[in-house]
C-alpha atoms as a PDB file:
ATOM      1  CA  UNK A   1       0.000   0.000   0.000  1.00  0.00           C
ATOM      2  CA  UNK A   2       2.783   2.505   0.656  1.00  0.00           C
ATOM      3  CA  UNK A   3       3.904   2.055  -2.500  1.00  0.00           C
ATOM      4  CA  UNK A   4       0.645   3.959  -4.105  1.00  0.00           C
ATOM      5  CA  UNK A   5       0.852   6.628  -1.917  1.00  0.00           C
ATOM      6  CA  UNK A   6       2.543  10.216  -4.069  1.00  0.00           C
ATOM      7  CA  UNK A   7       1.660  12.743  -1.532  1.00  0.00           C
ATOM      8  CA  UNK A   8       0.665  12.641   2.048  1.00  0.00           C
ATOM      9  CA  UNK A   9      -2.001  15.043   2.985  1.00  0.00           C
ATOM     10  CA  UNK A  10      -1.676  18.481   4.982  1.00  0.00           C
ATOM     11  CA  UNK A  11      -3.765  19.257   7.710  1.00  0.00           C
ATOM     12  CA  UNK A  12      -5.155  22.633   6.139  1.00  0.00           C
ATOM     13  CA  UNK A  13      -7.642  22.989   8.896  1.00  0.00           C
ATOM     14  CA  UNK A  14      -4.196  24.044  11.829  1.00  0.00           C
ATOM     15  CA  UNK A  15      -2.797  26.814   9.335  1.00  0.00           C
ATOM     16  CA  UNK A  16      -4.382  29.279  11.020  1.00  0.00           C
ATOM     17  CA  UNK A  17      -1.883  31.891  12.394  1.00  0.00           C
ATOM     18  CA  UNK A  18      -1.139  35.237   9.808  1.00  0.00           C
ATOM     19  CA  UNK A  19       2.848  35.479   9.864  1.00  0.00           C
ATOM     20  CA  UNK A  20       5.117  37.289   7.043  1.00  0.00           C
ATOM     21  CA  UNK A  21       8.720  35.138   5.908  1.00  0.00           C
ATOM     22  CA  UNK A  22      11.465  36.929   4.673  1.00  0.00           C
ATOM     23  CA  UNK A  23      13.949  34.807   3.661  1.00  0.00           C
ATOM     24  CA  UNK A  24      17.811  35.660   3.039  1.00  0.00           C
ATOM     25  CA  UNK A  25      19.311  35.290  -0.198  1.00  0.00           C
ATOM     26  CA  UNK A  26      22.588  34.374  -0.723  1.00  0.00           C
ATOM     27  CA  UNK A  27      25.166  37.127  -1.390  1.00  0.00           C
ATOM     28  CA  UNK A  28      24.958  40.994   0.066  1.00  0.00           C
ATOM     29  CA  UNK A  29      23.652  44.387  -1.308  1.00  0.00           C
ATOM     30  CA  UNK A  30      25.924  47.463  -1.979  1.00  0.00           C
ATOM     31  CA  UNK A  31      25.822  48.095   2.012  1.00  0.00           C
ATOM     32  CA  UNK A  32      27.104  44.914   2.932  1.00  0.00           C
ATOM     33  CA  UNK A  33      24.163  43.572   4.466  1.00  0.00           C
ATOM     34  CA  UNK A  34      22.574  39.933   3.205  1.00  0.00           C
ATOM     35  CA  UNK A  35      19.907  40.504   0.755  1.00  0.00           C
ATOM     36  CA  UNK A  36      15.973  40.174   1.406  1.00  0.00           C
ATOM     37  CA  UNK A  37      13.707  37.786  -0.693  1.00  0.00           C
ATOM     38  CA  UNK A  38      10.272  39.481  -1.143  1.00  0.00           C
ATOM     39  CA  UNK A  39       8.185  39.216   2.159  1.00  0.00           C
ATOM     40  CA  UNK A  40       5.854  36.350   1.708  1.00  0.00           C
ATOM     41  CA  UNK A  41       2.240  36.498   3.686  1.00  0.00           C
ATOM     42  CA  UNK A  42       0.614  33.442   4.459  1.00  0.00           C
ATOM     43  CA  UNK A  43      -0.920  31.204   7.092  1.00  0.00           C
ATOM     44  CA  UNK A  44       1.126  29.270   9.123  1.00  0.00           C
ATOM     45  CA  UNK A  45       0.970  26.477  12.729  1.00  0.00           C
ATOM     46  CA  UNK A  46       2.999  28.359  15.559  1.00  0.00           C
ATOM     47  CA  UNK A  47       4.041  26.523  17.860  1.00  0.00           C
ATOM     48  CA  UNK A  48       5.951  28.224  20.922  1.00  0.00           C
ATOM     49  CA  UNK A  49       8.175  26.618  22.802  1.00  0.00           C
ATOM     50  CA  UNK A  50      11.864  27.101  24.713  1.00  0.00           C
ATOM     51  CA  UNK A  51      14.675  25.279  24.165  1.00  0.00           C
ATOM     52  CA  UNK A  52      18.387  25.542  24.374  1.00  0.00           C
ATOM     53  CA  UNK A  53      20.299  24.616  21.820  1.00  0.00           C
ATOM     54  CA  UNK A  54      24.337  24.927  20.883  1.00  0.00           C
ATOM     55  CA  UNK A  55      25.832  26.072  17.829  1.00  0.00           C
ATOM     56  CA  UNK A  56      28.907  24.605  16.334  1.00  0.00           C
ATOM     57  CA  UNK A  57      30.879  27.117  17.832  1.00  0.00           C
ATOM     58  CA  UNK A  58      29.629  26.433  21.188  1.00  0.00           C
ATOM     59  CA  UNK A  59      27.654  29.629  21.692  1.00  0.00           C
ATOM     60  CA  UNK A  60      24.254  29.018  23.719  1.00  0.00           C
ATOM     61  CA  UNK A  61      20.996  29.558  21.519  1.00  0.00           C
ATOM     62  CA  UNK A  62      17.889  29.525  22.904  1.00  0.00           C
ATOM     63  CA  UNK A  63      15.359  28.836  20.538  1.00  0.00           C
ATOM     64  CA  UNK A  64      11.635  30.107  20.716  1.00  0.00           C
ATOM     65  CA  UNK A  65       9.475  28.291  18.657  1.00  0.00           C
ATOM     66  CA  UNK A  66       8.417  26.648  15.492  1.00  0.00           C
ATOM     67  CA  UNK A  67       6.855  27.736  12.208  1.00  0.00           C
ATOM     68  CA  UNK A  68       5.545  24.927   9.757  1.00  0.00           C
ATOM     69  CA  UNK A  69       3.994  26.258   6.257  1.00  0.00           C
ATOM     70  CA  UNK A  70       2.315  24.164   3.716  1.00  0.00           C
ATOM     71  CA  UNK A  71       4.319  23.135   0.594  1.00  0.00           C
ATOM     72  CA  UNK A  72       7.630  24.964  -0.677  1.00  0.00           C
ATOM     73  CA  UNK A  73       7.824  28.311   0.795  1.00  0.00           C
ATOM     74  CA  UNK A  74      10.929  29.099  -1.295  1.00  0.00           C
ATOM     75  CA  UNK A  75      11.114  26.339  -4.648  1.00  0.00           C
ATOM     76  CA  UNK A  76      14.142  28.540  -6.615  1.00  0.00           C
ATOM     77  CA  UNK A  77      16.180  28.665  -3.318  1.00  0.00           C
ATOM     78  CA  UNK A  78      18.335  25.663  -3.169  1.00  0.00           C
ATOM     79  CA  UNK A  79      18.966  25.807   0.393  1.00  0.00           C
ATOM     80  CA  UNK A  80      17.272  28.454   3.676  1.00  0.00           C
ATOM     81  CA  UNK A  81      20.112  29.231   5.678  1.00  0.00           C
ATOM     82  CA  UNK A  82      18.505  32.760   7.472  1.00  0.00           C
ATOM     83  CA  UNK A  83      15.727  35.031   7.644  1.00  0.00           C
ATOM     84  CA  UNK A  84      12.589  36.508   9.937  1.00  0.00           C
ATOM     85  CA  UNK A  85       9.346  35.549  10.548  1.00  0.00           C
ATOM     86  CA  UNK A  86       7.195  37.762  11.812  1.00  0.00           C
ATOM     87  CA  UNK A  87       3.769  36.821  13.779  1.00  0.00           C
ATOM     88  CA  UNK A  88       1.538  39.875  15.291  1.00  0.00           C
ATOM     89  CA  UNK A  89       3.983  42.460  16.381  1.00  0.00           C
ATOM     90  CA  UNK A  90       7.165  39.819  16.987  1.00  0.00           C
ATOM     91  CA  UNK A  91       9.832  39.545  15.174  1.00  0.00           C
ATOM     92  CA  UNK A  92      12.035  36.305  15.086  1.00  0.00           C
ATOM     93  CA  UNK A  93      15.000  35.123  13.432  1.00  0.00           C
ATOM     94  CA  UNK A  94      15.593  31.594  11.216  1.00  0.00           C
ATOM     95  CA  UNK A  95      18.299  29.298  13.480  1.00  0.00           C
ATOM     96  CA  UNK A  96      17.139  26.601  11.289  1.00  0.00           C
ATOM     97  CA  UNK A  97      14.889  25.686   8.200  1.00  0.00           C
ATOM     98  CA  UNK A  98      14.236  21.555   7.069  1.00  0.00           C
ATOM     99  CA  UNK A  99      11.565  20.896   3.855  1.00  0.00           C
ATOM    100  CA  UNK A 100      10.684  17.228   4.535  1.00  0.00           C
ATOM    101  CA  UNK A 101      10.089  15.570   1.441  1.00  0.00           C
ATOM    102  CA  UNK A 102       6.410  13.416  -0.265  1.00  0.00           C
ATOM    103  CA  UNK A 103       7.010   9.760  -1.566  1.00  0.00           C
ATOM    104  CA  UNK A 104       6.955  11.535  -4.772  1.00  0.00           C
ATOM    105  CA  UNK A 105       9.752  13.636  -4.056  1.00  0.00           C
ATOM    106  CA  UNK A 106       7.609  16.836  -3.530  1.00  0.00           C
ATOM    107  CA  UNK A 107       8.112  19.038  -0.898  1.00  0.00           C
ATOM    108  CA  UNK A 108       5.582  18.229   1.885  1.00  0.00           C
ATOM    109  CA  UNK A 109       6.121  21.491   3.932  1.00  0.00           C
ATOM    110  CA  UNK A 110       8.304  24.189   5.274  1.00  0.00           C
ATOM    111  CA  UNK A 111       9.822  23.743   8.714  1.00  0.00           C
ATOM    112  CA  UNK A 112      11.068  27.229  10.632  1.00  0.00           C
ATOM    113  CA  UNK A 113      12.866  26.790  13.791  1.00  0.00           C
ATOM    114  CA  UNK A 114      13.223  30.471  15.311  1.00  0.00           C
ATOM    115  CA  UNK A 115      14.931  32.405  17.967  1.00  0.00           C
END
């Protein structure tokens, strides 16, 4: 039976929180500063949480929750390295971004772990 399945379905019915994604594109303006992707709008599940995490360089991170958005939020970026998401008035950065994958190969959704 597994082997029928091309796409798993989304739970439409939990995107219910308004948040704007702005994504950082690799390379930097004339000012030296990364450059923005056009804002995207949508609906997404927040989920808040804390958690401490370490980077590679051994610096303490504290993350503060988790954005999940249907489908490819970003299809002509190869990889999300950084960005914001913003939800109400709150601002948060991108520590960390996954797009787990259909059977088909698809992207199934968009994964945002912020600080």
């Amino acid at each position: 039976m597994a082997t029928k399945v091309k796409k798993l379905p989304f739970p439409d019915h939990l995107l219910v929180t308004p948040c704007t994604i702005t994504l950082d594109v690799k390379g930097l303006n004339k000012d030296g500063e990364p450059e923005k992707a056009k804002p995207i709008s949508t609906k997404c599940m927040w989920s808040e949480h804390t958690k401490r995490v370490y980077t590679a360089d051994g610096k303490q991170v504290i993350l503060s929750g988790q954005v999940i958005v249907k489908g490819d939020i970003a299809p002509n970026m190869p990889e999300i390295s950084s960005g914001t998401v913003q939800i109400g008035k709150r601002v948060m950065h991108i520590h960390e971004a996954a797009r787990p994958k259909n059977p088909d190969g698809t992207v199934h959704h968009t994964v945002f772990k912020l600080i």
